[in-house]
C-alpha atoms as a PDB file:
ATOM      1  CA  UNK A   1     -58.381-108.386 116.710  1.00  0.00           C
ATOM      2  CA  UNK A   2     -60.990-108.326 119.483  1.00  0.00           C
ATOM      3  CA  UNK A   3     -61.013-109.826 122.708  1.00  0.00           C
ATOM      4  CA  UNK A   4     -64.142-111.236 124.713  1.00  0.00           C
ATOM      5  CA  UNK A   5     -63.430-110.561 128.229  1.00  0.00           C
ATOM      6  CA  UNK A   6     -65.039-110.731 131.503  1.00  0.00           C
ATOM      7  CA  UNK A   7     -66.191-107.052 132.865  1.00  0.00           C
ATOM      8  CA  UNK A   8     -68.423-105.158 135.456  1.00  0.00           C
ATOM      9  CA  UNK A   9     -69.982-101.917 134.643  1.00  0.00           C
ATOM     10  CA  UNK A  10     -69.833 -99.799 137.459  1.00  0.00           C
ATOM     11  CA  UNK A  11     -72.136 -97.481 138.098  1.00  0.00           C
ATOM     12  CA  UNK A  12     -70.227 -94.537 136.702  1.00  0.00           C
ATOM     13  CA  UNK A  13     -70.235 -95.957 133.596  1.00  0.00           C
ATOM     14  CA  UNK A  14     -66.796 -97.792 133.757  1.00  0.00           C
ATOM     15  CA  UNK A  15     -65.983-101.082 132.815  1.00  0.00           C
ATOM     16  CA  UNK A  16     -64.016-103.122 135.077  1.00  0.00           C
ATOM     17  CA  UNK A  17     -61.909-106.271 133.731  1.00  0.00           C
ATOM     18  CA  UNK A  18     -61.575-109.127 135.726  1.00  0.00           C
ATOM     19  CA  UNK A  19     -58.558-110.958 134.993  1.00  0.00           C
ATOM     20  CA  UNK A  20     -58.458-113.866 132.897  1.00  0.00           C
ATOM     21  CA  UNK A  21     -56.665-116.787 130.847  1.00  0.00           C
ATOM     22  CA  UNK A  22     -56.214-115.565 127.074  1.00  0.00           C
ATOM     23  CA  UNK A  23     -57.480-115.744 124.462  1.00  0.00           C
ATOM     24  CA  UNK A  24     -60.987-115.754 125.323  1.00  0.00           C
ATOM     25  CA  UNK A  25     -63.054-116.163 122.097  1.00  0.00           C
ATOM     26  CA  UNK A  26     -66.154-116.725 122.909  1.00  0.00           C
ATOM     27  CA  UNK A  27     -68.074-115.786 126.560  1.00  0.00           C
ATOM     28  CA  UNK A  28     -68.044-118.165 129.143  1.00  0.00           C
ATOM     29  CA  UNK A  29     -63.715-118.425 129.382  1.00  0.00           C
ATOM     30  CA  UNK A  30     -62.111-119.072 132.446  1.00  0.00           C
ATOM     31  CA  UNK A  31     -61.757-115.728 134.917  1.00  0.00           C
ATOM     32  CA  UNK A  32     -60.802-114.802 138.257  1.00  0.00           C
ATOM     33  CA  UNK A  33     -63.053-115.473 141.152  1.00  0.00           C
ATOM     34  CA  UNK A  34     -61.836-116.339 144.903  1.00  0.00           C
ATOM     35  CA  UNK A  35     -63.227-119.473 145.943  1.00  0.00           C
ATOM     36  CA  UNK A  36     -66.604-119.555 147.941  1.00  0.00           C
ATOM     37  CA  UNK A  37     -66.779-115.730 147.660  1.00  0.00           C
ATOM     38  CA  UNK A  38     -70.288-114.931 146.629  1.00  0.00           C
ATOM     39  CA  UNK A  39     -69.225-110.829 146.244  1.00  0.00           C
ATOM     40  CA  UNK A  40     -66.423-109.507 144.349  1.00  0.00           C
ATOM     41  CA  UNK A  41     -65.775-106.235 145.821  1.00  0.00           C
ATOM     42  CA  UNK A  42     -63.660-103.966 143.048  1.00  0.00           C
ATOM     43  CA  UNK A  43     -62.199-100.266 143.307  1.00  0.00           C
ATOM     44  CA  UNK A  44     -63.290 -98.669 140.182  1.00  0.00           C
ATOM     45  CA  UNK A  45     -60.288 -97.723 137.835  1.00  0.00           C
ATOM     46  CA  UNK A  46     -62.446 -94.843 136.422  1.00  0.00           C
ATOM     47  CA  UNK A  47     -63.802 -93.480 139.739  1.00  0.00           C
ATOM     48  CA  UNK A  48     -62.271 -95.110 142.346  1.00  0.00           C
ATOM     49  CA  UNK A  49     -65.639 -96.020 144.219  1.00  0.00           C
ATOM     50  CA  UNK A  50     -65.979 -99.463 145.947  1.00  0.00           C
ATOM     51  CA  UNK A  51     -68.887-101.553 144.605  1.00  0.00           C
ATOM     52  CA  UNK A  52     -69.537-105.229 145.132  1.00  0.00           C
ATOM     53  CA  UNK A  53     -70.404-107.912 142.430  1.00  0.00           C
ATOM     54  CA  UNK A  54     -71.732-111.192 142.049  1.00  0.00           C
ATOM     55  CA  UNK A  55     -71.733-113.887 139.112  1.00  0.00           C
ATOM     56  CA  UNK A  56     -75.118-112.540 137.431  1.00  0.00           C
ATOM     57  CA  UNK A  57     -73.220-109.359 136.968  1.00  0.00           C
ATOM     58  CA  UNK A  58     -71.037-110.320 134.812  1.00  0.00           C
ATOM     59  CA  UNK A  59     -71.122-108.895 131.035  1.00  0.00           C
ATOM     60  CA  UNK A  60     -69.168-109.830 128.533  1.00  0.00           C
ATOM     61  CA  UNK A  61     -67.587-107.414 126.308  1.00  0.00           C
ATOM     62  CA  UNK A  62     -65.437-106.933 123.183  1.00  0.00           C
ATOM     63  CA  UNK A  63     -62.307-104.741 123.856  1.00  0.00           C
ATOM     64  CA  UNK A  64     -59.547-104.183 121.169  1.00  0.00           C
ATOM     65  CA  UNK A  65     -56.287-106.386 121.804  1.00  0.00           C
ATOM     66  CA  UNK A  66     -53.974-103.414 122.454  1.00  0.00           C
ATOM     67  CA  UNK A  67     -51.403-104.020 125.194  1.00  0.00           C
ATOM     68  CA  UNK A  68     -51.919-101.889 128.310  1.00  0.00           C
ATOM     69  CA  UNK A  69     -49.350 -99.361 128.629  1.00  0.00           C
ATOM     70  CA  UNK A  70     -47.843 -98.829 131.348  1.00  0.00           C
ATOM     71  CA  UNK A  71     -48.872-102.684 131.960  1.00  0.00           C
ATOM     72  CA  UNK A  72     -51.907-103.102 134.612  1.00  0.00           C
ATOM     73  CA  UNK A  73     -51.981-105.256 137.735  1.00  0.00           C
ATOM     74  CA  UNK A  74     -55.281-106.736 139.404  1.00  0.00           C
ATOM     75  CA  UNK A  75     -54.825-107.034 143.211  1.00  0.00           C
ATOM     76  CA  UNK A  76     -56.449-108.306 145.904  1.00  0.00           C
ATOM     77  CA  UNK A  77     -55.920-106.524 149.415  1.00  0.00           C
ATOM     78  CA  UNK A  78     -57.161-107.433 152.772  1.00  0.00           C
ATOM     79  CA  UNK A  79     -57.545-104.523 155.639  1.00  0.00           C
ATOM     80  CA  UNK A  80     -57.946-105.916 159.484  1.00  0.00           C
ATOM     81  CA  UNK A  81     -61.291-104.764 160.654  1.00  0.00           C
ATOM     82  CA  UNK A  82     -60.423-101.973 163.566  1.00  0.00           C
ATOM     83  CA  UNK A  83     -62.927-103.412 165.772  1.00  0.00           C
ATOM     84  CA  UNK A  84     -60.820-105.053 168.558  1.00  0.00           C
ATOM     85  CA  UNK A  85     -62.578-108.029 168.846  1.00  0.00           C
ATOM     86  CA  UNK A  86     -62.796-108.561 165.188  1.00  0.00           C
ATOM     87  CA  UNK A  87     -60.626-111.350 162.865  1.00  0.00           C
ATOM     88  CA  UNK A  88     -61.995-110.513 159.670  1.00  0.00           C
ATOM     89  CA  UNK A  89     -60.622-108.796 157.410  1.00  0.00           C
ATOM     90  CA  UNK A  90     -62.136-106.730 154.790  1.00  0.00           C
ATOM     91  CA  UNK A  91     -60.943-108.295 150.971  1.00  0.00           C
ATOM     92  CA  UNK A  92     -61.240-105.206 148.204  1.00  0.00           C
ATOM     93  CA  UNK A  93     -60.087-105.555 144.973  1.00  0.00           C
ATOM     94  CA  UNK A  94     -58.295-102.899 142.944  1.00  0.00           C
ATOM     95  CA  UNK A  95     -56.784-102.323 139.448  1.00  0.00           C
ATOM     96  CA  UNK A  96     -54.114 -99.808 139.039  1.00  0.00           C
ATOM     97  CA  UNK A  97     -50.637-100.032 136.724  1.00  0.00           C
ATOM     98  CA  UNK A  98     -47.306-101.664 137.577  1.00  0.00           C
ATOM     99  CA  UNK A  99     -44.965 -99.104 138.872  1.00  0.00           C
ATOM    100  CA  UNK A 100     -48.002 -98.305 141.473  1.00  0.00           C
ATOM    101  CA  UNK A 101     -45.921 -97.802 145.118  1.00  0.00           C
ATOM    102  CA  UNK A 102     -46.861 -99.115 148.309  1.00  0.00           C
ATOM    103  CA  UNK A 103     -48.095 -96.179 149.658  1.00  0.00           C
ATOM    104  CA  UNK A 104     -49.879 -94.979 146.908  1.00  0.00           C
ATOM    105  CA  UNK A 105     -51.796 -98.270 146.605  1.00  0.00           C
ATOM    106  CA  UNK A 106     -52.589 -98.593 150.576  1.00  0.00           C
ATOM    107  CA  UNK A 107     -53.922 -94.577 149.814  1.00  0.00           C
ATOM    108  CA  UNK A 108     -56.153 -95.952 147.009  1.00  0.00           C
ATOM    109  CA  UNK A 109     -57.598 -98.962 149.183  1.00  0.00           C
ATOM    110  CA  UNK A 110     -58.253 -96.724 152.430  1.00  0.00           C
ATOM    111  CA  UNK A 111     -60.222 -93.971 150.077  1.00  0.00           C
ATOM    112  CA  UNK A 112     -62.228 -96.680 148.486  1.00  0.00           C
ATOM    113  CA  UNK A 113     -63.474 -98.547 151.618  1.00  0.00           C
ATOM    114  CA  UNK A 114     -66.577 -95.820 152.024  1.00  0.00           C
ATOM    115  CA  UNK A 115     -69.393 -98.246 154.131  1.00  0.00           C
ATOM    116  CA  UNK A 116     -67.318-101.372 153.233  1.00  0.00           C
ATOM    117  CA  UNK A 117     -68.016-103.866 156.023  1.00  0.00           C
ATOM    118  CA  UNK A 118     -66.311-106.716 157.692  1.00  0.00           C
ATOM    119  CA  UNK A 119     -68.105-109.890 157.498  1.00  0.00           C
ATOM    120  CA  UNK A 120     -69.434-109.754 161.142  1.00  0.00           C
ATOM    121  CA  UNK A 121     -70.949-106.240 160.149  1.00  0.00           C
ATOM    122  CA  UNK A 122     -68.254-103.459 160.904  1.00  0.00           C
ATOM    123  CA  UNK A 123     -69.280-100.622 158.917  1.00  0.00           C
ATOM    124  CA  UNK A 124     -66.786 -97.901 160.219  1.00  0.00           C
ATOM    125  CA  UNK A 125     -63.986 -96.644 157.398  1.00  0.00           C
ATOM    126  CA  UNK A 126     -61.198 -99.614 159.114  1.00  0.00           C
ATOM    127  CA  UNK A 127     -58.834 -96.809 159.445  1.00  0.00           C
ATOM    128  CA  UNK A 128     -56.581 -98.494 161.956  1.00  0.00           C
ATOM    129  CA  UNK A 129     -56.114-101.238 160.262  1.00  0.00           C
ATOM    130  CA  UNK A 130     -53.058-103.030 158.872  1.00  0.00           C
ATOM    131  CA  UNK A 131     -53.071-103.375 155.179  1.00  0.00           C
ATOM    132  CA  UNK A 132     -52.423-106.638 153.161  1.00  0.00           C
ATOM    133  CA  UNK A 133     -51.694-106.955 149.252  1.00  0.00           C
ATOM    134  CA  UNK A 134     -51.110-109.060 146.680  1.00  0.00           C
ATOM    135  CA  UNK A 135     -51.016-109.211 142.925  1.00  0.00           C
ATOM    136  CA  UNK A 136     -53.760-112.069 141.391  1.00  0.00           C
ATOM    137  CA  UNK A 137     -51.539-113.984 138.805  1.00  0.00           C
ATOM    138  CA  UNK A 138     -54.266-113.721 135.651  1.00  0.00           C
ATOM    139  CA  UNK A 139     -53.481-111.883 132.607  1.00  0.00           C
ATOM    140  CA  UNK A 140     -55.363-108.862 132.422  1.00  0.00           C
ATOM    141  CA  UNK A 141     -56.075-107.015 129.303  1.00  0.00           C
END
């Protein structure tokens, strides 16, 4: 059986999932999307680049109901800006599979961030600052 669920194409050709309740049947299902964020910004489980997304982006697409193996997690990390003066943080998004550690995660997150800015405009790589994680509570397929 096929599933209808929420994805992004990045630009690399890879689709990214966006978490959400099952079973979707037809397009238009609920999915996740933090509240009064206009941009989702997601790390690419294909390439690993950093691009940011907005509701017209979203496709939907038919994927095969197999179960993900090892299981995947969706998670949303924050990284303090390294600008002194700065209290926003910078909110990526990332993919990866359960047994992911820590480190390797906070590794994945740092690479991504490329230009990534803060909300007041920092556009430096944030490599000073602390990061944040945690796992978004939607079923992903």
């Amino acid at each position: 059986m096929d599933l209808v669920v929420p994805v992004f194409l990045c630009n690399c050709g890879g689709q990214i999932v966006l978490p959400h309740r099952s079973p979707l049947e037809i397009p238009g299902g609920h999915y996740y999307w933090p509240t009064n964020t206009p941009i989702l910004s997601v790390i690419c489980p294909e390439c690993g680049h950093t691009s940011g997304h907005s509701h017209p982006n979203l496709r939907w697409a038919e994927l095969q109901a197999l179960p993900p193996n090892p299981p995947k997690v969706f998670w949303r990390t924050e990284i303090e800006c390294a600008q002194s003066d700065c209290e926003f943080p910078v909110v990526l998004h990332a993919i990866t599979t359960n047994t992911i550690l820590p480190k390797r995660l906070e590794d994945l997150v740092r690479d991504a961030l490329g230009e990534t800015k803060c909300l007041r405009g920092f556009s430096h790589r944030l490599q000073g600052g602390k990061v944040r994680a945690e796992v978004i509570d939607w079923e992903l397929k």
